[in-house]
N, C-alpha and C. Protein backbone atom coordinates (compact mmCIF):
# COMPACT_ATOMS: atom_id res chain seq x y z
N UNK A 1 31.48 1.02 123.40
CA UNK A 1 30.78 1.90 122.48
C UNK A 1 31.08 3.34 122.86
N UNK A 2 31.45 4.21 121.98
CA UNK A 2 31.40 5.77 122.00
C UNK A 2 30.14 6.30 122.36
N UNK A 3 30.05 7.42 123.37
CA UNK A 3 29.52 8.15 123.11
C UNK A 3 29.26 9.46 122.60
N UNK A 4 29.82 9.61 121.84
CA UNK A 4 30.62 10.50 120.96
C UNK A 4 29.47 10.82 119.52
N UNK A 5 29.00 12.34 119.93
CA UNK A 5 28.10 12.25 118.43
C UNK A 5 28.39 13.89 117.72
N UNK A 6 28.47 13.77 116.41
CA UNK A 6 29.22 14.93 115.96
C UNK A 6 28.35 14.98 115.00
N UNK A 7 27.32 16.19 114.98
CA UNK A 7 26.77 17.00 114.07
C UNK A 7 27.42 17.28 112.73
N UNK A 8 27.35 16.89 111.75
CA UNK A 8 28.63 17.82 110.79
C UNK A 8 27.46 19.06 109.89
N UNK A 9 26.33 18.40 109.75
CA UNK A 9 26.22 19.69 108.75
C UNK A 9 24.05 19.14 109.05
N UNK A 10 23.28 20.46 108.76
CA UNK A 10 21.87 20.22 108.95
C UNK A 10 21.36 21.07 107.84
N UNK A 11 20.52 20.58 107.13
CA UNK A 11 19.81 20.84 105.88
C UNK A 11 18.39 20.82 106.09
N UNK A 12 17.96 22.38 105.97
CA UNK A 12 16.57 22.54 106.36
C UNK A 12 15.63 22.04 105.08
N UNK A 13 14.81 21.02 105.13
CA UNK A 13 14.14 20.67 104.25
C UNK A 13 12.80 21.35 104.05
N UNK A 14 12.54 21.69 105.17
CA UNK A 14 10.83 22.43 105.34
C UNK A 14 10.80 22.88 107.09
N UNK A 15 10.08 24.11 107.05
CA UNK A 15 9.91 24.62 108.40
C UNK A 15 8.19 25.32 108.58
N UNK A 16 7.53 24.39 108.26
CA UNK A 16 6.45 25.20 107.93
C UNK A 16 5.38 24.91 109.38
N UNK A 17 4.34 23.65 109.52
CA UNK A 17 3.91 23.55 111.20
C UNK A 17 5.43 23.29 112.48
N UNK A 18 6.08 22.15 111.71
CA UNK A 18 7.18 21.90 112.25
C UNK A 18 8.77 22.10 111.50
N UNK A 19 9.41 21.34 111.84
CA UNK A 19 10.59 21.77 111.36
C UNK A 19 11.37 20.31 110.93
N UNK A 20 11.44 20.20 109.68
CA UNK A 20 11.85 19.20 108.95
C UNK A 20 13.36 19.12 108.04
N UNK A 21 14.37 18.58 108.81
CA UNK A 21 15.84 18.77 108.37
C UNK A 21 16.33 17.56 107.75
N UNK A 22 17.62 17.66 107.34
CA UNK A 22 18.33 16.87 107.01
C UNK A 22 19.79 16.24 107.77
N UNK A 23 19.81 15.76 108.57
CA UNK A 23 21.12 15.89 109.21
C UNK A 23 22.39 14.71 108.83
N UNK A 24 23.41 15.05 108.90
CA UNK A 24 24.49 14.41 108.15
C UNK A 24 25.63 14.42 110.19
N UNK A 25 25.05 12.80 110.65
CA UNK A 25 25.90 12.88 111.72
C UNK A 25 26.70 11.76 111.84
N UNK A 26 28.01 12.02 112.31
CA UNK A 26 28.78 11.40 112.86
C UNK A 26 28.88 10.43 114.03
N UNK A 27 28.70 9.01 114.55
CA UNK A 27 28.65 8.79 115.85
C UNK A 27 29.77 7.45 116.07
N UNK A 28 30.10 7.42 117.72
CA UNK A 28 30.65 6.38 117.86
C UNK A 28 29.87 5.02 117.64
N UNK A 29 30.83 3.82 117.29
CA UNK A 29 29.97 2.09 117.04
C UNK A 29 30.16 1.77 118.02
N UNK A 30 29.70 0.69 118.48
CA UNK A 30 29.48 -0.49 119.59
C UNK A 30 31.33 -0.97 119.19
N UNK A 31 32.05 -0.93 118.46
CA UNK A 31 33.35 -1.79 117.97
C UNK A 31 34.37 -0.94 118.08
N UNK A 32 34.01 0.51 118.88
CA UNK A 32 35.34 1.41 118.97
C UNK A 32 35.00 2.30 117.71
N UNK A 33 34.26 2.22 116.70
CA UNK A 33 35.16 2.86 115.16
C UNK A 33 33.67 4.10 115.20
N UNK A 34 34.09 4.48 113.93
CA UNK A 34 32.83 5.38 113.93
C UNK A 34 32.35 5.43 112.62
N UNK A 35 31.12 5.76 112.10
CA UNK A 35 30.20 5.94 111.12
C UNK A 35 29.58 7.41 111.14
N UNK A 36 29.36 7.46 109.66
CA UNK A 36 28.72 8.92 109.69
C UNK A 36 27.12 8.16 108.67
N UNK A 37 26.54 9.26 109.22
CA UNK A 37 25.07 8.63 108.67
C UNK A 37 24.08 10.05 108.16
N UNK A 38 22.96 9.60 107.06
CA UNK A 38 22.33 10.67 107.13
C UNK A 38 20.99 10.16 107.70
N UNK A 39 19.96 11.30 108.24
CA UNK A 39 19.13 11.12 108.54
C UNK A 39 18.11 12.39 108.50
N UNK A 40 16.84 11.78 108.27
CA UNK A 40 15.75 13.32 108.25
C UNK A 40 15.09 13.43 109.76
N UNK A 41 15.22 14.25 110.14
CA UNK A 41 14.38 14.53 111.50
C UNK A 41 13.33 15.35 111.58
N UNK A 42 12.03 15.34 111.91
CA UNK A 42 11.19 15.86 112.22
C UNK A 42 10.85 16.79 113.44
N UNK A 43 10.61 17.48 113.82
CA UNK A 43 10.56 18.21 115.38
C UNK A 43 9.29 19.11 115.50
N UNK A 44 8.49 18.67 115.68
CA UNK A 44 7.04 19.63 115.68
C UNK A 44 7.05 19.78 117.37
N UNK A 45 7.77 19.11 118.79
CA UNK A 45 7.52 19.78 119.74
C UNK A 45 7.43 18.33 120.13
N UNK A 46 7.20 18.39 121.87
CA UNK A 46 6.69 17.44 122.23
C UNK A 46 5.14 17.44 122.69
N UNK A 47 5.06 16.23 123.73
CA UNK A 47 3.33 16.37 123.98
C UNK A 47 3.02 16.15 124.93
N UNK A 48 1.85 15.91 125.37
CA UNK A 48 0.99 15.17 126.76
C UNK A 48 -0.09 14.76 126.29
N UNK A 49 -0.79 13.13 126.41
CA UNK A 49 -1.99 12.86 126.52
C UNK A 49 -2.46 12.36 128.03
N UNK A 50 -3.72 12.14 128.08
CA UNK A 50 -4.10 11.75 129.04
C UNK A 50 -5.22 10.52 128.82
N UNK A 51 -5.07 9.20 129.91
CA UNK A 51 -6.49 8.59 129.49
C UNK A 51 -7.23 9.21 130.44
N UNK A 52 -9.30 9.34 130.14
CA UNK A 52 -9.73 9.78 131.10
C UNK A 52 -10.35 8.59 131.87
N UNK A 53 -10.20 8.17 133.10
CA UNK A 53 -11.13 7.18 133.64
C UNK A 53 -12.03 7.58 135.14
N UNK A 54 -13.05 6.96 135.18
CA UNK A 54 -14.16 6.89 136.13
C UNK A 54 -14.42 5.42 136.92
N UNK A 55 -13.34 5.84 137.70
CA UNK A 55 -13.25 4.07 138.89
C UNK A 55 -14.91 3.53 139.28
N UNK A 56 -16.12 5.09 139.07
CA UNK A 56 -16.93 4.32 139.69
C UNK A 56 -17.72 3.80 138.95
N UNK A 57 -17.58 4.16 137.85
CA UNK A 57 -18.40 3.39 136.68
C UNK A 57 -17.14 2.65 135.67
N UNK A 58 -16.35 2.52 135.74
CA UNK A 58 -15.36 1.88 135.64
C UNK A 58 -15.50 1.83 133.78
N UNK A 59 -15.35 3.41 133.20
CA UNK A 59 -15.64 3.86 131.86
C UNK A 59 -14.29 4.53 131.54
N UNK A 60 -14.32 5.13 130.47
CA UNK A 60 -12.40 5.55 129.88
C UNK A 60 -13.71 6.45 129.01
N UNK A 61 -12.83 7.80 128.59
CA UNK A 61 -13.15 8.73 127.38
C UNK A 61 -12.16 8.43 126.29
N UNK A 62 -12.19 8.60 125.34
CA UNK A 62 -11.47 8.18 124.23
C UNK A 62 -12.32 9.51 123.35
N UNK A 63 -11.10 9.49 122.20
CA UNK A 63 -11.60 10.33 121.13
C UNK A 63 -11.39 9.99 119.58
N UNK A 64 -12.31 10.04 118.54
CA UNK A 64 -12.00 9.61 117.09
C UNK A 64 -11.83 10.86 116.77
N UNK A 65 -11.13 10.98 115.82
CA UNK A 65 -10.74 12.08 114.50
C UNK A 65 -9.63 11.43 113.79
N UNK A 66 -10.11 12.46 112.59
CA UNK A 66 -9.48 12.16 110.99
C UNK A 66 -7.55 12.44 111.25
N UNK A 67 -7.01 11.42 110.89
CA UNK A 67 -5.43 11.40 110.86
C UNK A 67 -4.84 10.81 109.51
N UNK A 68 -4.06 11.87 108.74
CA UNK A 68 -3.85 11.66 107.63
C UNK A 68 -3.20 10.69 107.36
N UNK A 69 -2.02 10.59 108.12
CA UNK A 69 -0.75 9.20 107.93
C UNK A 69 -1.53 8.06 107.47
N UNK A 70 -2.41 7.39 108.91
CA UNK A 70 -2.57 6.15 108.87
C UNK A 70 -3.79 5.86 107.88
N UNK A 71 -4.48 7.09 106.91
CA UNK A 71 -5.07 6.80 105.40
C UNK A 71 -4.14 6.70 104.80
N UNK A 72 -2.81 7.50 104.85
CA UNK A 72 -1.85 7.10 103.43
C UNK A 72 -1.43 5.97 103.75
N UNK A 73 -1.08 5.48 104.53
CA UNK A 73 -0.75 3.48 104.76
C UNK A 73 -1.82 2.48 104.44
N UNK A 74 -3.05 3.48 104.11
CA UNK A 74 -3.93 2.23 103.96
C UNK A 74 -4.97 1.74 104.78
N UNK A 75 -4.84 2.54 106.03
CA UNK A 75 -5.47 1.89 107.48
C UNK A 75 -6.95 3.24 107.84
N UNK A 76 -7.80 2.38 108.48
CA UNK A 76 -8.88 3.91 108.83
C UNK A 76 -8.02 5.27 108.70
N UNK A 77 -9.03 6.25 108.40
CA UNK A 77 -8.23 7.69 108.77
C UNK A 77 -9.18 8.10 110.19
N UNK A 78 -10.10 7.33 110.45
CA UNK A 78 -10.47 7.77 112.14
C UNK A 78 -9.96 7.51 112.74
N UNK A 79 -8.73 8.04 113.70
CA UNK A 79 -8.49 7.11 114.71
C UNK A 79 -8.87 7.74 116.01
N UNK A 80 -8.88 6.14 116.98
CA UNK A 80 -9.67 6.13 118.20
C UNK A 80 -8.32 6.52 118.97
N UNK A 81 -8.16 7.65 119.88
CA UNK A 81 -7.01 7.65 120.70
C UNK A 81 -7.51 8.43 122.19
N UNK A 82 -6.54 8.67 122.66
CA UNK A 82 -6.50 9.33 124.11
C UNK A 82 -6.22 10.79 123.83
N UNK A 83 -6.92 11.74 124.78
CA UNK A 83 -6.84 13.15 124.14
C UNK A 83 -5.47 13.28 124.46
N UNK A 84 -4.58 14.24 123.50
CA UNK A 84 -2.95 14.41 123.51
C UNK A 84 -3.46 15.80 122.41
N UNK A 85 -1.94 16.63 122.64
CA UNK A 85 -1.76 17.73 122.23
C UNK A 85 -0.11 18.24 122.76
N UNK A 86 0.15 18.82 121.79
CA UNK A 86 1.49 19.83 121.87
C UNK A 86 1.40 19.81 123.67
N UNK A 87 2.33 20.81 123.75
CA UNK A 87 3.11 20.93 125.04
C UNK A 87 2.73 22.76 124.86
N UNK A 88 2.76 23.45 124.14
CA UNK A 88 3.30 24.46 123.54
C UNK A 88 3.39 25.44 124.53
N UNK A 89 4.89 25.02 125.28
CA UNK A 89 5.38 25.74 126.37
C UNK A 89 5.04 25.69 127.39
N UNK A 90 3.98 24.88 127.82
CA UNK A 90 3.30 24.18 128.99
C UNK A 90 4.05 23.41 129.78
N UNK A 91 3.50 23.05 131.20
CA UNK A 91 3.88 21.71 131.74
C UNK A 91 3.34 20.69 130.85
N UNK A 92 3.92 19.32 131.20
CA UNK A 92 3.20 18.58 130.52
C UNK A 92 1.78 18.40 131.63
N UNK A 93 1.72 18.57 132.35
CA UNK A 93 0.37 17.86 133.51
C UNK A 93 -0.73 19.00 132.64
N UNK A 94 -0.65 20.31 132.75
CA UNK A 94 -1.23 21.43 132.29
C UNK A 94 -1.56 21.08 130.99
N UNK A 95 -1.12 20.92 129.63
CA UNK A 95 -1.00 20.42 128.62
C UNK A 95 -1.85 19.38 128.07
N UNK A 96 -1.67 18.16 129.63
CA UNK A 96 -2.89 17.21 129.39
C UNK A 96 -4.09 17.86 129.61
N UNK A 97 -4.04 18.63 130.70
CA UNK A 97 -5.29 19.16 131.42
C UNK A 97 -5.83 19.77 130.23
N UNK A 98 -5.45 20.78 129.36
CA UNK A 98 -5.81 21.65 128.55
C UNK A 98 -6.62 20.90 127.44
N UNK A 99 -5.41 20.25 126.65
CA UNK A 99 -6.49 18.94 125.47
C UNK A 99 -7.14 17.95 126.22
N UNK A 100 -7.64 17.69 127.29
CA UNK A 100 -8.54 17.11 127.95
C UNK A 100 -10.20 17.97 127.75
N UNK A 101 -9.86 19.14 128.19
CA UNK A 101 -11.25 19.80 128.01
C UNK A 101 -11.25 20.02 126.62
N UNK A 102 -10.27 20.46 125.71
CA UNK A 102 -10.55 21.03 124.58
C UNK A 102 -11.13 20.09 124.39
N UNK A 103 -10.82 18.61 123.79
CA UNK A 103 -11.21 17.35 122.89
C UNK A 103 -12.22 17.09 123.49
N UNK A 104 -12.58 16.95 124.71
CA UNK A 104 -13.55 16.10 124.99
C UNK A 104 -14.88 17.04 126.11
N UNK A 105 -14.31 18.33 126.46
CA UNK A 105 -15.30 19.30 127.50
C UNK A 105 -15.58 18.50 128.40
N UNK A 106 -14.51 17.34 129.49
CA UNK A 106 -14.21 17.14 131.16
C UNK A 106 -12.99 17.51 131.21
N UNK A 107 -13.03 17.45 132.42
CA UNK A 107 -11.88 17.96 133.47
C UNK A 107 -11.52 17.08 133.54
N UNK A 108 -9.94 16.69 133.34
CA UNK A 108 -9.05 16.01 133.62
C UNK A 108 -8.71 16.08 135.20
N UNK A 109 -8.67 14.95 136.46
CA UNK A 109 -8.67 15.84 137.49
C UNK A 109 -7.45 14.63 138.44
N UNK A 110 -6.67 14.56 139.19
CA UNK A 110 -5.71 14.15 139.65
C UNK A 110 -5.12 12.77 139.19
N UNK A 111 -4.28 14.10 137.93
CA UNK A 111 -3.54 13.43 137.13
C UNK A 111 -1.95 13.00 137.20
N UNK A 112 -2.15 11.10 137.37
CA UNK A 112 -0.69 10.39 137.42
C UNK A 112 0.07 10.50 135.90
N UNK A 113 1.06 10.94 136.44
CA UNK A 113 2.26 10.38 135.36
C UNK A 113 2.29 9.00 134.99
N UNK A 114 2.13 8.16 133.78
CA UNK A 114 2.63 7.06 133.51
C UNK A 114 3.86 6.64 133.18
N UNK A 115 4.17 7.16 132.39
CA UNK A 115 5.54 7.64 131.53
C UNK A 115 6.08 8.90 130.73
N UNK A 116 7.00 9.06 129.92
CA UNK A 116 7.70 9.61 129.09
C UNK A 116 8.11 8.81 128.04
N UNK A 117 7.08 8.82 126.99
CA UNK A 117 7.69 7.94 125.87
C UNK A 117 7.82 8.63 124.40
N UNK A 118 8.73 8.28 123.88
CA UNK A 118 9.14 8.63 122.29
C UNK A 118 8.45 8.06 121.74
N UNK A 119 8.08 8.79 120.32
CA UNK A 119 6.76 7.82 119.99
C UNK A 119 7.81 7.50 118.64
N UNK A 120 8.32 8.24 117.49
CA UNK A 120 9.15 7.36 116.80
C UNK A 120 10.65 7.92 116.96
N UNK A 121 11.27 7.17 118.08
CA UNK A 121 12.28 8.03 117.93
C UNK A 121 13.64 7.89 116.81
N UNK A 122 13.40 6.79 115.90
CA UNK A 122 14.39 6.69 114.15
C UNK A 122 14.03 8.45 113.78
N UNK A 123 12.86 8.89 113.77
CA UNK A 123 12.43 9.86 112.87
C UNK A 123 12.18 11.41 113.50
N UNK A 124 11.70 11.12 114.52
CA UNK A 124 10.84 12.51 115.61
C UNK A 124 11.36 12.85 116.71
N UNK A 125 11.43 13.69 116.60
CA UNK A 125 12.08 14.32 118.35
C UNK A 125 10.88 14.19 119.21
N UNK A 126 9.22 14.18 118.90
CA UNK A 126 8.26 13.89 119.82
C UNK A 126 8.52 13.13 121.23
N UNK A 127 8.57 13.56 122.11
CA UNK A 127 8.13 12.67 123.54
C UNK A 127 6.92 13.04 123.99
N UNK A 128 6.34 12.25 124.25
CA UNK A 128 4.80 12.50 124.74
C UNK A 128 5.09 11.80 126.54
N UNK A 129 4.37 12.60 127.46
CA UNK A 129 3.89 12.51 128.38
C UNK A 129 2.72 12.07 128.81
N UNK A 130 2.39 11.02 129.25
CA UNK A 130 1.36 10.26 129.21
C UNK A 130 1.13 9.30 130.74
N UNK A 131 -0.35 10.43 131.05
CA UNK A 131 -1.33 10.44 132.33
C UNK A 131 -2.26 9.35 132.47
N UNK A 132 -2.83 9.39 133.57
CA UNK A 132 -3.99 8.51 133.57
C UNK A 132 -4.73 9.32 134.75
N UNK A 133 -5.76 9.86 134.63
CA UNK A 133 -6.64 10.65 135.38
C UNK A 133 -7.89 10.33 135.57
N UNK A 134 -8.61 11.14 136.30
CA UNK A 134 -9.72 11.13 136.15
C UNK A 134 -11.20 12.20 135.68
N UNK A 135 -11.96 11.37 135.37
CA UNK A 135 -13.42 12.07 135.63
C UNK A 135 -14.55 11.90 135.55
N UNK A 136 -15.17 12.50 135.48
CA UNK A 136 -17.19 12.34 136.27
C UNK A 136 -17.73 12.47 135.36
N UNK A 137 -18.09 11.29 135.04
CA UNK A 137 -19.77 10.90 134.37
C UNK A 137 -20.29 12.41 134.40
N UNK A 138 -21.01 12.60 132.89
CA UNK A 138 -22.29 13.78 132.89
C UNK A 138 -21.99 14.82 133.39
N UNK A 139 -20.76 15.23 133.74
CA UNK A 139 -20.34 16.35 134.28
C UNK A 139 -19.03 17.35 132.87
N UNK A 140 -19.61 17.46 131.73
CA UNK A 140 -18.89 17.71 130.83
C UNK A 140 -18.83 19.06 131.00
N UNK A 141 -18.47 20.26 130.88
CA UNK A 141 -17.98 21.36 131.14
C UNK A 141 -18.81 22.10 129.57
N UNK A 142 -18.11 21.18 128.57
CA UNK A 142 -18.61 21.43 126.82
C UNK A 142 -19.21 19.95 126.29
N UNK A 143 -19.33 20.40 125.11
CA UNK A 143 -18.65 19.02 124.09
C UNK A 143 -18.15 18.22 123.88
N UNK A 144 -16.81 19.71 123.96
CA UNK A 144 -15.66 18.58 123.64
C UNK A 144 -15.75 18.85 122.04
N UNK A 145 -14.59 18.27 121.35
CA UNK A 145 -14.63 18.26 119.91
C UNK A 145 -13.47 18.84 118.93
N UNK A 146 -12.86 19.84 120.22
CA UNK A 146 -10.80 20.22 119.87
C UNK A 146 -11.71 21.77 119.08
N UNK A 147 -10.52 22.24 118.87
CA UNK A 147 -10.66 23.72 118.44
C UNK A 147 -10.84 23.53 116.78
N UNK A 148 -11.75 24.43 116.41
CA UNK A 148 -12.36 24.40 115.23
C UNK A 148 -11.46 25.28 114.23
N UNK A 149 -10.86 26.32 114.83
CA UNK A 149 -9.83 27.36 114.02
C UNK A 149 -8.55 26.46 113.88
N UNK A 150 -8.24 25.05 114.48
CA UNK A 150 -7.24 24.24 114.23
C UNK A 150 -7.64 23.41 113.43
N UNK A 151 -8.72 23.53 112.94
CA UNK A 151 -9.34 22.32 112.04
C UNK A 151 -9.52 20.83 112.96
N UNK A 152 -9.92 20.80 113.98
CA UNK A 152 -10.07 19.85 114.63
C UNK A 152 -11.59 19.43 114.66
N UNK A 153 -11.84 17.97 114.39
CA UNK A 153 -13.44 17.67 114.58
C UNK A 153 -13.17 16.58 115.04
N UNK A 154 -13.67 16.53 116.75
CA UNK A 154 -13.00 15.68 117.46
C UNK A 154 -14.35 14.77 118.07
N UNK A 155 -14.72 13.36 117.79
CA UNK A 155 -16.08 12.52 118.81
C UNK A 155 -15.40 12.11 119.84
N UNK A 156 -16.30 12.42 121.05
CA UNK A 156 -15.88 12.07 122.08
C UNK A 156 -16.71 10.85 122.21
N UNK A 157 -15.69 9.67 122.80
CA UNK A 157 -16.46 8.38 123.01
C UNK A 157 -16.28 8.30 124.63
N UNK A 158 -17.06 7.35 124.98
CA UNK A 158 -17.48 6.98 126.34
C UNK A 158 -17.86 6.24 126.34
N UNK A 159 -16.51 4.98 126.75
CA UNK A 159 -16.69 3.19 126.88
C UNK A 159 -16.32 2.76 128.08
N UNK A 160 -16.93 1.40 128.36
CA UNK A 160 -16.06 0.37 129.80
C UNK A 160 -15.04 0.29 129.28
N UNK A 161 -14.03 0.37 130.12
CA UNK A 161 -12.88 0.10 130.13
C UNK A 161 -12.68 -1.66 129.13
N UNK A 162 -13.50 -2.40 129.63
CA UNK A 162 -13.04 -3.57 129.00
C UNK A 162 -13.58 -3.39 127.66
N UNK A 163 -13.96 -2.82 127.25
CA UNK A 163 -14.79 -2.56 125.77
C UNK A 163 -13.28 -2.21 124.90
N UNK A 164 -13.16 -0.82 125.93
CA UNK A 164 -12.16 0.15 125.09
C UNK A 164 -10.63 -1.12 124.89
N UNK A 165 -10.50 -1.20 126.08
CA UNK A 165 -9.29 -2.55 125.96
C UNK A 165 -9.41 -3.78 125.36
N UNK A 166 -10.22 -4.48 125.23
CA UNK A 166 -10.75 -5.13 123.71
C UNK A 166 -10.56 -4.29 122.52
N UNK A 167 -10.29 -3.37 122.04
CA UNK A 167 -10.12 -3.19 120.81
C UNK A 167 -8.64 -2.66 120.52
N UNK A 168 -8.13 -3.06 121.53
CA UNK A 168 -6.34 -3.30 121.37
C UNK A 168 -6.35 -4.63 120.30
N UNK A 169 -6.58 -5.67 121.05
CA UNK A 169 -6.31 -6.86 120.28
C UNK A 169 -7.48 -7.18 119.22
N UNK A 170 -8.44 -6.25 119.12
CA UNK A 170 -9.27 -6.55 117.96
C UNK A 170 -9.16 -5.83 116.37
N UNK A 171 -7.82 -4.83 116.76
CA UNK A 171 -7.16 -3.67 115.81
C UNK A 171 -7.72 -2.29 115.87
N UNK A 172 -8.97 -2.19 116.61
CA UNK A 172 -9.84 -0.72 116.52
C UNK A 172 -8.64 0.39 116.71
N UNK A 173 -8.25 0.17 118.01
CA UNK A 173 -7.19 0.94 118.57
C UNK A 173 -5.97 0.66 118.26
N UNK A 174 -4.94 1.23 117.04
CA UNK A 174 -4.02 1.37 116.99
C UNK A 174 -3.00 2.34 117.47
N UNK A 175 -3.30 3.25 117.52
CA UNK A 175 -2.47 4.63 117.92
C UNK A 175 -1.67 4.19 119.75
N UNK A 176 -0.62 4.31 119.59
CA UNK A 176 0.84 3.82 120.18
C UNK A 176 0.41 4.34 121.54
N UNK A 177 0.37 5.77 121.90
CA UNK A 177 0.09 6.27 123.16
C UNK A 177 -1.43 6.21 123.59
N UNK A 178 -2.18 5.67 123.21
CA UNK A 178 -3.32 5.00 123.53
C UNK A 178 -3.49 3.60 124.15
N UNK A 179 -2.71 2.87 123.84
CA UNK A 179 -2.19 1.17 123.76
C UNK A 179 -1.46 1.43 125.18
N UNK A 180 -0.52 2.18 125.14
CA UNK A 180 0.45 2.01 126.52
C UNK A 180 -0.96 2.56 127.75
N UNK A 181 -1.28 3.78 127.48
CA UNK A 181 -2.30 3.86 128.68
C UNK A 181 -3.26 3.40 129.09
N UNK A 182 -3.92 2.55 128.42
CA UNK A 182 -5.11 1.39 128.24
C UNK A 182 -4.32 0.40 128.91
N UNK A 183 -3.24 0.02 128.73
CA UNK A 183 -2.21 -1.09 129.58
C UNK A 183 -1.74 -0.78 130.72
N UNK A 184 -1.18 0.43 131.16
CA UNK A 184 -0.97 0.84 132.19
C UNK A 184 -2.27 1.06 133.44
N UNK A 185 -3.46 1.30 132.73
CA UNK A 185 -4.34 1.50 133.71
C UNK A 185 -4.79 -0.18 133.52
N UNK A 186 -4.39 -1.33 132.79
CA UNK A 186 -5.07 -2.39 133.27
C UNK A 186 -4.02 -2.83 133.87
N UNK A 187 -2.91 -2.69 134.25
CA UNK A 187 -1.51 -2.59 135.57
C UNK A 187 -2.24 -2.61 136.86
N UNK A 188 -2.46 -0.89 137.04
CA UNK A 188 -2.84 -0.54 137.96
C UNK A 188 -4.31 -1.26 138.29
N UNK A 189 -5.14 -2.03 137.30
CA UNK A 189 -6.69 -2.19 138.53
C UNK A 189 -6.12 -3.54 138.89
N UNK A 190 -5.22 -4.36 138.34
CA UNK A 190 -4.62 -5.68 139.43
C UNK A 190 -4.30 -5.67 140.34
């Protein structure tokens, strides 16, 4: 297989939160030969979420808010996820730390790397960075609830871990980088 990839031409479709193109690329096949293809790409940035957990009460923070996509498919528009946010020029560790207090008002506090994952990568340049940290019961700083001048209205939930991980396989929790860190921290308590 080539690795061989040739840009030929990019067609700005929209640049308005993010940046939405058209690209017309060239690449090597698995058979020696090559194909040219079109494709739309999306690029709003990448990210960091974090799950929050409390080993001694053995609880996870989670957050609901309104997400437009998964109403236009048909599915809740609340969804239950792990606080995540842009990068916007941040580390990613910082980044988590930051939409940790915004969404939920705790401190995110010695925070592991889990991974680096693409969340669709056919479509999005998104990679999200994704923690598993901690924090303290009743010790909320705020609210919590995400920034209001972003239009954010964010519930902060506060479940057992086995609650929150039950609603993987019961459908509550769909959202992709929520699922991997709910799995990764049931990795780590084996």
């Amino acid at each position: 297989m080539s690795s061989s990839v040739k840009i030929n031409s990019v067609t700005q479709l929209s640049h308005n939160w993010g940046r939405f193109d058209n690209y017309s690329v060239t690449h090597g096949r698995r058979d020696g030969g090559e194909q040219t293809v079109l494709r739309e790409v999306y690029d709003h940035g990448s990210a960091a979420a974090v799950l929050l957990h409390a080993p001694e009460t053995d609880t996870v923070i989670l957050t609901r808010q309104f997400r437009l996509p998964p109403h236009l498919n048909g599915d809740p528009a609340w969804l239950i996820e792990v606080p995540a946010g842009l990068l916007d020029g941040e580390a990613p560790e910082i980044a988590a730390q930051r939409e940790a207090l915004e969404e939920t008002g705790y401190h995110g506090q010695d925070l592991v790397l889990l991974c680096n994952a693409y969340m669709s990568p056919g479509s999005l340049t998104e990679k999200c960075a994704c923690f598993i940290g901690r924090y303290t019961p009743g010790q909320q700083a705020h609210n919590g609830g995400g920034l209001e001048h972003e239009g954010e209205d964010i519930e902060v939930l506060e479940l057992g871990f086995a609650q929150a991980y039950g609603m993987i396989a019961s459908g509550a929790i769909t959202d992709a980088k929520t699922i991997m860190l709910l799995q990764g921290l049931a990795l780590q308590r084996r």
